[in-house]
N, C-alpha and C. Protein backbone atom coordinates (compact mmCIF):
# COMPACT_ATOMS: atom_id res chain seq x y z
N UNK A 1 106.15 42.99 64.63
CA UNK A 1 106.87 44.22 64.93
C UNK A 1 108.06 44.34 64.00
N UNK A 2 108.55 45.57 63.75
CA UNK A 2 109.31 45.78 62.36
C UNK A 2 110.47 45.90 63.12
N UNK A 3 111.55 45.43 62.74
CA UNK A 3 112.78 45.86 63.28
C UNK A 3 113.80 47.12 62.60
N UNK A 4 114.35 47.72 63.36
CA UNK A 4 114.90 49.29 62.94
C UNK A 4 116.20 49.06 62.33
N UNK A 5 116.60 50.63 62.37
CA UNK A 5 117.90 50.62 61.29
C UNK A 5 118.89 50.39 61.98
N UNK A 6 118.54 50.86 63.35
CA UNK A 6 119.41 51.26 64.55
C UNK A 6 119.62 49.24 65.58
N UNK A 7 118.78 48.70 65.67
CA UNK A 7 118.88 47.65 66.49
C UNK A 7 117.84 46.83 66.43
N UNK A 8 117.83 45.50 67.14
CA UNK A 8 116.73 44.28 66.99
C UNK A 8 118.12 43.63 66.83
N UNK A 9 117.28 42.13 66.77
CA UNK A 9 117.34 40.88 66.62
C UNK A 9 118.31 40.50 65.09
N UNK A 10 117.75 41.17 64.24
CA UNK A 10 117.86 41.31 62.50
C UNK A 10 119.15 42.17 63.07
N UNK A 11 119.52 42.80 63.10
CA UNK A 11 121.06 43.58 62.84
C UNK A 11 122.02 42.83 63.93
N UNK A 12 122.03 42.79 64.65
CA UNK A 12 122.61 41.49 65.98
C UNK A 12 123.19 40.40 64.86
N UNK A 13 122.03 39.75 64.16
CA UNK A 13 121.95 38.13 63.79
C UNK A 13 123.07 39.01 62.19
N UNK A 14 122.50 39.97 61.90
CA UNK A 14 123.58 39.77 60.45
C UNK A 14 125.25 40.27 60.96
N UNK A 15 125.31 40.84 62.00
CA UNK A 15 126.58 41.22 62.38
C UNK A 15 127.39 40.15 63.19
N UNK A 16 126.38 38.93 63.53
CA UNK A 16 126.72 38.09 64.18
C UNK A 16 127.38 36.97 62.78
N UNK A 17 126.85 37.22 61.90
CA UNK A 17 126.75 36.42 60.66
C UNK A 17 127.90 36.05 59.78
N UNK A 18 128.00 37.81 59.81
CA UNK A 18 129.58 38.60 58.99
C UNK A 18 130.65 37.97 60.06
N UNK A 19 130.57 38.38 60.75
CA UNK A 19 131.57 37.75 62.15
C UNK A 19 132.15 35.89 62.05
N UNK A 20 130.82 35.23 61.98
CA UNK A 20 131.06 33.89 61.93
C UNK A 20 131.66 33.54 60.68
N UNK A 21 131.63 34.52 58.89
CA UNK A 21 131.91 33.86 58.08
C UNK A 21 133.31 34.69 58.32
N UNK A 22 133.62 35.16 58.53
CA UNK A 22 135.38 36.14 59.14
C UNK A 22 136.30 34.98 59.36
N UNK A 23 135.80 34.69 60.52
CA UNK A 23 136.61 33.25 61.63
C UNK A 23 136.49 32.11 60.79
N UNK A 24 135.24 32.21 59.74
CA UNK A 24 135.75 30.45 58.86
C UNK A 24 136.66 31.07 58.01
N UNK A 25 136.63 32.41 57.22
CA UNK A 25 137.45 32.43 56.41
C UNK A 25 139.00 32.39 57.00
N UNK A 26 139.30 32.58 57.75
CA UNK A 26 140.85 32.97 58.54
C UNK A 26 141.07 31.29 58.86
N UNK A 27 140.12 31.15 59.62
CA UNK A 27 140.56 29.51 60.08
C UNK A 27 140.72 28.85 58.48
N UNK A 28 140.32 29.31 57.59
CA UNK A 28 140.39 27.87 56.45
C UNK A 28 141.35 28.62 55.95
N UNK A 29 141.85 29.83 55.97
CA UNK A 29 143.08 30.42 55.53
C UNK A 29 144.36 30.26 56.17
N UNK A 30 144.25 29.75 57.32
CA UNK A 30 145.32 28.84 57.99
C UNK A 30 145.52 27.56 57.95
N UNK A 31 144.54 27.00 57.76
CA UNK A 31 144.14 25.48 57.40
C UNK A 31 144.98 25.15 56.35
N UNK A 32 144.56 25.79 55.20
CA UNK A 32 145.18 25.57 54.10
C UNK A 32 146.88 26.22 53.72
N UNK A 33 147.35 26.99 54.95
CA UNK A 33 148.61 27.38 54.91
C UNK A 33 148.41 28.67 53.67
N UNK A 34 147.39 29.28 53.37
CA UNK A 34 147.18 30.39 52.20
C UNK A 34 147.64 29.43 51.08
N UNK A 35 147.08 28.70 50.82
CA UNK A 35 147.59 28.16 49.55
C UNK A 35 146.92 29.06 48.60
N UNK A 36 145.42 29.62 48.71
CA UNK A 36 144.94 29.85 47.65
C UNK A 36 145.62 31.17 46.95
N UNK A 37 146.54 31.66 48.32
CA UNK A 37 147.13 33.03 47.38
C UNK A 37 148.03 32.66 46.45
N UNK A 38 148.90 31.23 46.22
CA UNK A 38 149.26 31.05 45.25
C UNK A 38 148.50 30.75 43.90
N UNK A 39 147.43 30.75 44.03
CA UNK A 39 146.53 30.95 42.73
C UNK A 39 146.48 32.54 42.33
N UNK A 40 147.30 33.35 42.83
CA UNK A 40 146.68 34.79 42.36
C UNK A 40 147.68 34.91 41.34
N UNK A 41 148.59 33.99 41.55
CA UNK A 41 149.25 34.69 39.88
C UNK A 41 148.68 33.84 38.77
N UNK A 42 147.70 33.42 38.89
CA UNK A 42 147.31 32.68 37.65
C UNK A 42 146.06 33.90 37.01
N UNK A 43 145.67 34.76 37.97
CA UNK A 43 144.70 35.86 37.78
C UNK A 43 145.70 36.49 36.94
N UNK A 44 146.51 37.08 37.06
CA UNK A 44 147.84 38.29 36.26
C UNK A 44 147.51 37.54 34.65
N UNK A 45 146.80 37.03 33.88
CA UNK A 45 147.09 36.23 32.81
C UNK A 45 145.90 36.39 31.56
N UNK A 46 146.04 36.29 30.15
CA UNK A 46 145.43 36.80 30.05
C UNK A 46 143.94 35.85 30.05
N UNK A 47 143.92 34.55 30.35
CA UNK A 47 142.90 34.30 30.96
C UNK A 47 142.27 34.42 32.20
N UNK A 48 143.10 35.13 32.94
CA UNK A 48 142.75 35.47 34.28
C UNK A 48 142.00 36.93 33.88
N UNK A 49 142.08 37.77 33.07
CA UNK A 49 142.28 39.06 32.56
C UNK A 49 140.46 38.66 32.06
N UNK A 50 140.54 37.85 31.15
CA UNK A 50 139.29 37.81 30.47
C UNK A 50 138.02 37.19 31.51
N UNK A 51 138.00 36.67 32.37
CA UNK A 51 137.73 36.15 33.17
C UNK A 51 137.26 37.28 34.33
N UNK A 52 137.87 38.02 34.52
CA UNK A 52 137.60 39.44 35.11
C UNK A 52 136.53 40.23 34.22
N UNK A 53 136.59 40.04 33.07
CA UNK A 53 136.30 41.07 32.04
C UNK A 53 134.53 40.35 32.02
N UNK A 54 134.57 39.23 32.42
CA UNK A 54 133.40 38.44 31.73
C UNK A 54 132.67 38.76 33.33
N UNK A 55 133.18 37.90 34.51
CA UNK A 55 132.42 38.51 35.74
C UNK A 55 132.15 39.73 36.37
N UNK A 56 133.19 40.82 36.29
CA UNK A 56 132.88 42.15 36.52
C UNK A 56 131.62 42.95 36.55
N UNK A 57 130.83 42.34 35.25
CA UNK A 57 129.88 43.41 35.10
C UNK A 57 128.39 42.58 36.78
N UNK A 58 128.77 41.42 36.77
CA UNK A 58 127.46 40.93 37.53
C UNK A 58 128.57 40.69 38.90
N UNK A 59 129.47 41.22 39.26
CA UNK A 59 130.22 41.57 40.70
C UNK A 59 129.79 43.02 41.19
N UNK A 60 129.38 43.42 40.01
CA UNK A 60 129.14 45.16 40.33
C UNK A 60 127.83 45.22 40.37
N UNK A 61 126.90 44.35 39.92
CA UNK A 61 125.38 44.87 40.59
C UNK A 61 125.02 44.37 41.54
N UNK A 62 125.35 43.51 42.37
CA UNK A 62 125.31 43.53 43.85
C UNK A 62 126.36 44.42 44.39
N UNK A 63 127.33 45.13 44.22
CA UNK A 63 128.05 46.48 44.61
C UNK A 63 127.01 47.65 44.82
N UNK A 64 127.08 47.68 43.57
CA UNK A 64 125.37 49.01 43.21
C UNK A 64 124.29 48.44 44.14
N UNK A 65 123.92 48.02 44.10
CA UNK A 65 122.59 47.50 44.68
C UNK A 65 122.41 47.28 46.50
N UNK A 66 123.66 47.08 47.02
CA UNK A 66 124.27 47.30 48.59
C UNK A 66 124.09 48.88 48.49
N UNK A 67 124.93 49.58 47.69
CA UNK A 67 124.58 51.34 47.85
C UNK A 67 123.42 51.53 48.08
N UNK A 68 122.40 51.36 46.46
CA UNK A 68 121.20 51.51 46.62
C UNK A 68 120.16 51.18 47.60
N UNK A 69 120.38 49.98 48.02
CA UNK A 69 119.22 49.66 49.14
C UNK A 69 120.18 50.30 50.62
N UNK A 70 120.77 50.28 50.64
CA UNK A 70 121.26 51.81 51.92
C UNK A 70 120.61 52.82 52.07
N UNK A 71 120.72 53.70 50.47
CA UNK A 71 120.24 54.97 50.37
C UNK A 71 118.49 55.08 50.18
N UNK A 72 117.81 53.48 50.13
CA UNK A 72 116.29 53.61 50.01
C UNK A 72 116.20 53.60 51.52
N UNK A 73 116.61 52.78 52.40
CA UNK A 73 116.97 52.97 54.09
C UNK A 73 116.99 53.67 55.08
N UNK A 74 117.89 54.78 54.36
CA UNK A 74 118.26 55.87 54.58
C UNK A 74 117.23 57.07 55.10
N UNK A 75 116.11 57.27 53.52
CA UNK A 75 115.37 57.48 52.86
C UNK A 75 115.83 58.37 52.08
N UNK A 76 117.09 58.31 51.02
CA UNK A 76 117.66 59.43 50.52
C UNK A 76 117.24 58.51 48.91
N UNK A 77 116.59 59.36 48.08
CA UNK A 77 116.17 59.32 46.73
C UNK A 77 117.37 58.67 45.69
N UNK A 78 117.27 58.18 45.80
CA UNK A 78 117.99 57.23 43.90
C UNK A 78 117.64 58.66 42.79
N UNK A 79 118.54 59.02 42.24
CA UNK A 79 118.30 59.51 41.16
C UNK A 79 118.38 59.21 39.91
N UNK A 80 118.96 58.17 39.98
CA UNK A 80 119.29 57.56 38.25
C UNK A 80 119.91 56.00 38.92
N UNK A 81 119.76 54.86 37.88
CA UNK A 81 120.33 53.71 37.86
C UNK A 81 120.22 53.10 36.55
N UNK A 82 121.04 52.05 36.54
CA UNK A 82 121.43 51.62 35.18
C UNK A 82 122.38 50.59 34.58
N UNK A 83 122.77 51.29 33.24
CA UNK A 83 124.17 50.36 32.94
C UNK A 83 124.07 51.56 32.02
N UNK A 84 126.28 51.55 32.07
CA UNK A 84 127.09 52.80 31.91
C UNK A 84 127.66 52.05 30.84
N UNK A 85 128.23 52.22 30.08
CA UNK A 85 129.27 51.39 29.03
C UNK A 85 130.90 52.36 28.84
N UNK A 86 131.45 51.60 29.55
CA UNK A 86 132.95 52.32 29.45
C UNK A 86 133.92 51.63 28.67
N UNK A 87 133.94 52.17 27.57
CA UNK A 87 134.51 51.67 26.42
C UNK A 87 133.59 50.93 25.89
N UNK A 88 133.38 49.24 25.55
CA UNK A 88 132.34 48.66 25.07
C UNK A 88 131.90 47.82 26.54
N UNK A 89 132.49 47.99 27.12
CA UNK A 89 131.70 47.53 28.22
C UNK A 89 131.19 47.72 29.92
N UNK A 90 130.03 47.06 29.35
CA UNK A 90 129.02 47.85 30.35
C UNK A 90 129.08 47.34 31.96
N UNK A 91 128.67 48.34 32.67
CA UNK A 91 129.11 48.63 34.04
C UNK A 91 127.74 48.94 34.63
N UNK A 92 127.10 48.01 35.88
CA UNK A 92 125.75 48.99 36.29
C UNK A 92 125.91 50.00 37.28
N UNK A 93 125.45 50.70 37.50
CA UNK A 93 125.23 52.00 38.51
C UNK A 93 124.65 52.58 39.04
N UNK A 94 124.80 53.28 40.18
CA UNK A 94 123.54 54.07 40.96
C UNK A 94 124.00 55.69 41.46
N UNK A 95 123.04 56.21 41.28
CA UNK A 95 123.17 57.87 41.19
C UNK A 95 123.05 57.91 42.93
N UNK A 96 123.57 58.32 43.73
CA UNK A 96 122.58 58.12 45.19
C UNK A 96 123.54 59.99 45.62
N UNK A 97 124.21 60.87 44.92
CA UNK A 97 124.10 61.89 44.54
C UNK A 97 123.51 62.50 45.80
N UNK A 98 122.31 62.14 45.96
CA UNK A 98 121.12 63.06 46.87
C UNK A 98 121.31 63.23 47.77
N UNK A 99 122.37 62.05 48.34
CA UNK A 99 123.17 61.94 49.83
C UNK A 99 123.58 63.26 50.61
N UNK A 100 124.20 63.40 49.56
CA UNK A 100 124.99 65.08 49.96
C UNK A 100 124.19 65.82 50.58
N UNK A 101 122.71 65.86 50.12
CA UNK A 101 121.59 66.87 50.43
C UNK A 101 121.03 66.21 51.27
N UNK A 102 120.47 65.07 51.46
CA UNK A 102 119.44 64.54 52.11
C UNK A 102 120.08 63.92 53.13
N UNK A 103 120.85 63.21 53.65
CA UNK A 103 121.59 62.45 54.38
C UNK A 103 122.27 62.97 55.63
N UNK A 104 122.38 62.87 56.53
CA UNK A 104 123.52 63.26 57.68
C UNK A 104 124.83 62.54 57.20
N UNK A 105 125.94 63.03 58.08
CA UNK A 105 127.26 62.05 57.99
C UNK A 105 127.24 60.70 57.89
N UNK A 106 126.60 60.52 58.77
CA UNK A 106 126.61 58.77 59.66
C UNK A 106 126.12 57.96 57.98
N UNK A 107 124.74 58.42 57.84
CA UNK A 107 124.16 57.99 56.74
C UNK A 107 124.70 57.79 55.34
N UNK A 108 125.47 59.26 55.25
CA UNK A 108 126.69 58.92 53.88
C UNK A 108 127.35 58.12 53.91
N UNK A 109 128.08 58.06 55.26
CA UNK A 109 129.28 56.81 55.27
C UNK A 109 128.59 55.15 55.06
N UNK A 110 127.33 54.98 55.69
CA UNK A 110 127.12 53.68 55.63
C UNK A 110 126.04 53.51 53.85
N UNK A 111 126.05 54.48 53.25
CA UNK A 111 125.56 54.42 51.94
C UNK A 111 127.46 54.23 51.06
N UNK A 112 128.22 54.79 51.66
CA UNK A 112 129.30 55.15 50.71
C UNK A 112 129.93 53.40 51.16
N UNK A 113 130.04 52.82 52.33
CA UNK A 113 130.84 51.77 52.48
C UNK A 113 129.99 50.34 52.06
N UNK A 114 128.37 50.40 52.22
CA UNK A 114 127.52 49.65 51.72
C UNK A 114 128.06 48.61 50.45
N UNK A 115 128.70 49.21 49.53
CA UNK A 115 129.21 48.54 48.23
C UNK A 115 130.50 47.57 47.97
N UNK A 116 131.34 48.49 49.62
CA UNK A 116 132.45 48.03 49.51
C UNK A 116 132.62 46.40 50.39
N UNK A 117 131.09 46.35 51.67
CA UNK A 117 130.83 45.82 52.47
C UNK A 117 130.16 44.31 51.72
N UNK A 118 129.51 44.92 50.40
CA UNK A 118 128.71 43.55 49.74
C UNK A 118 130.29 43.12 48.96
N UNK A 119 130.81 43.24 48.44
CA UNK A 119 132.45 42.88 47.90
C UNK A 119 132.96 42.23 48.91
N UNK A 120 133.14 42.24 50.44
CA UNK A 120 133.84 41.94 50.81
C UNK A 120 133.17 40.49 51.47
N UNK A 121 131.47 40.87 51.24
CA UNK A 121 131.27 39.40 51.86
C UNK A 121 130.85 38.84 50.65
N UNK A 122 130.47 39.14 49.15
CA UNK A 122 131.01 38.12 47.90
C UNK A 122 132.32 37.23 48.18
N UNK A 123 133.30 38.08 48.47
CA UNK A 123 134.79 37.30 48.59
C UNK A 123 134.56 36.52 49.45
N UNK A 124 134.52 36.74 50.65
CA UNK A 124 134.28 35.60 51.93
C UNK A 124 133.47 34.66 51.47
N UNK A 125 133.04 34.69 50.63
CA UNK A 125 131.67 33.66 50.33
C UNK A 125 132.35 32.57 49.79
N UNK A 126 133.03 33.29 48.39
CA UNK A 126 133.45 32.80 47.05
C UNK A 126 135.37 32.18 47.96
N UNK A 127 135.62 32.60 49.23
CA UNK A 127 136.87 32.01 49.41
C UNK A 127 136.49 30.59 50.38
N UNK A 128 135.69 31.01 51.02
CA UNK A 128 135.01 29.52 51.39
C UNK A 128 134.56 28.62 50.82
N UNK A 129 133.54 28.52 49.29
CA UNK A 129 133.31 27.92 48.53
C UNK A 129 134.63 27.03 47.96
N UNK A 130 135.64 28.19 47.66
CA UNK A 130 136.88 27.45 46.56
C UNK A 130 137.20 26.54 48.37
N UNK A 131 137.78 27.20 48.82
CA UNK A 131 138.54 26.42 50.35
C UNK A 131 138.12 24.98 50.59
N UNK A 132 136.62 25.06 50.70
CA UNK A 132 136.17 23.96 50.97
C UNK A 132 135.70 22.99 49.63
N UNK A 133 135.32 23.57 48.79
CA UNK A 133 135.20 22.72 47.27
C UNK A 133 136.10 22.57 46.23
N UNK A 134 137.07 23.35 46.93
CA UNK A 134 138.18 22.81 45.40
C UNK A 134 137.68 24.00 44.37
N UNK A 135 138.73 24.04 43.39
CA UNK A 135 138.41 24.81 42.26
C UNK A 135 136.79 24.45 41.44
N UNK A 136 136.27 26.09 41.38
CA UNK A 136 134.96 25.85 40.68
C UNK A 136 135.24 26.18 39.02
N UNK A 137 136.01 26.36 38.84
CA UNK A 137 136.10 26.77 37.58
C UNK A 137 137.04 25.73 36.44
């Protein structure tokens, strides 16, 4: 039996999921007294700078790609995808445009926050990894 957009077992278990990695991230963010925010001024730099410049482009196609598989979900049409080049460098992307037309409210919003939602559990991922392993880099 297929589970829906709306409820099952499968949306429970991933909301249950997001939830559990929340509470490790906070607990290891107290644990550690936020130490790791004193690493953010080492980001301001220009190896922190280049370093951005080099991961960016593969932080953004799982961004794009949270939109996109929303809006295939949805069932609202992809119209274009890709890689954009702004300035010399390239950026991937998704047209999902169709929203406007094809989509109700509810549906826009969870196509429009989809991208912002895969970012935020990259970070949770990538702050547990450093928390508990020490610097990867």
């Amino acid at each position: 039996m297929m589970m829906g957009w709306r409820g099952g077992k499968a949306v429970g278990t991933g909301v249950a999921s997001v939830a559990a990695l929340f509470v490790v991230c906070i607990w290891l963010g107290l644990f550690s007294e936020w130490a790791i925010l004193g690493a953010a001024a080492q980001a301001i730099s220009l190896e922190g700078l280049a370093t951005f410049a080099l991961l960016s482009p593969f932080l953004k196609l799982p961004h794009e790609l949270g939109h996109a598989l929303v809006a295939r979900r949805c069932h609202v049409p992809l119209r274009r995808a890709g890689i954009i080049f702004v300035g010399l460098f390239p950026l991937p992307f998704v047209d999902t445009s169709a929203a406007d037309i094809c989509a109700n409210r509810a549906q826009r919003i969870r196509i429009s926050l989809a991208g912002i939602f895969v970012d935020l559990l990259i970070a949770m991922l990538a702050f547990v990894v450093v928390s508990v392993g020490g610097d990867i880099l």
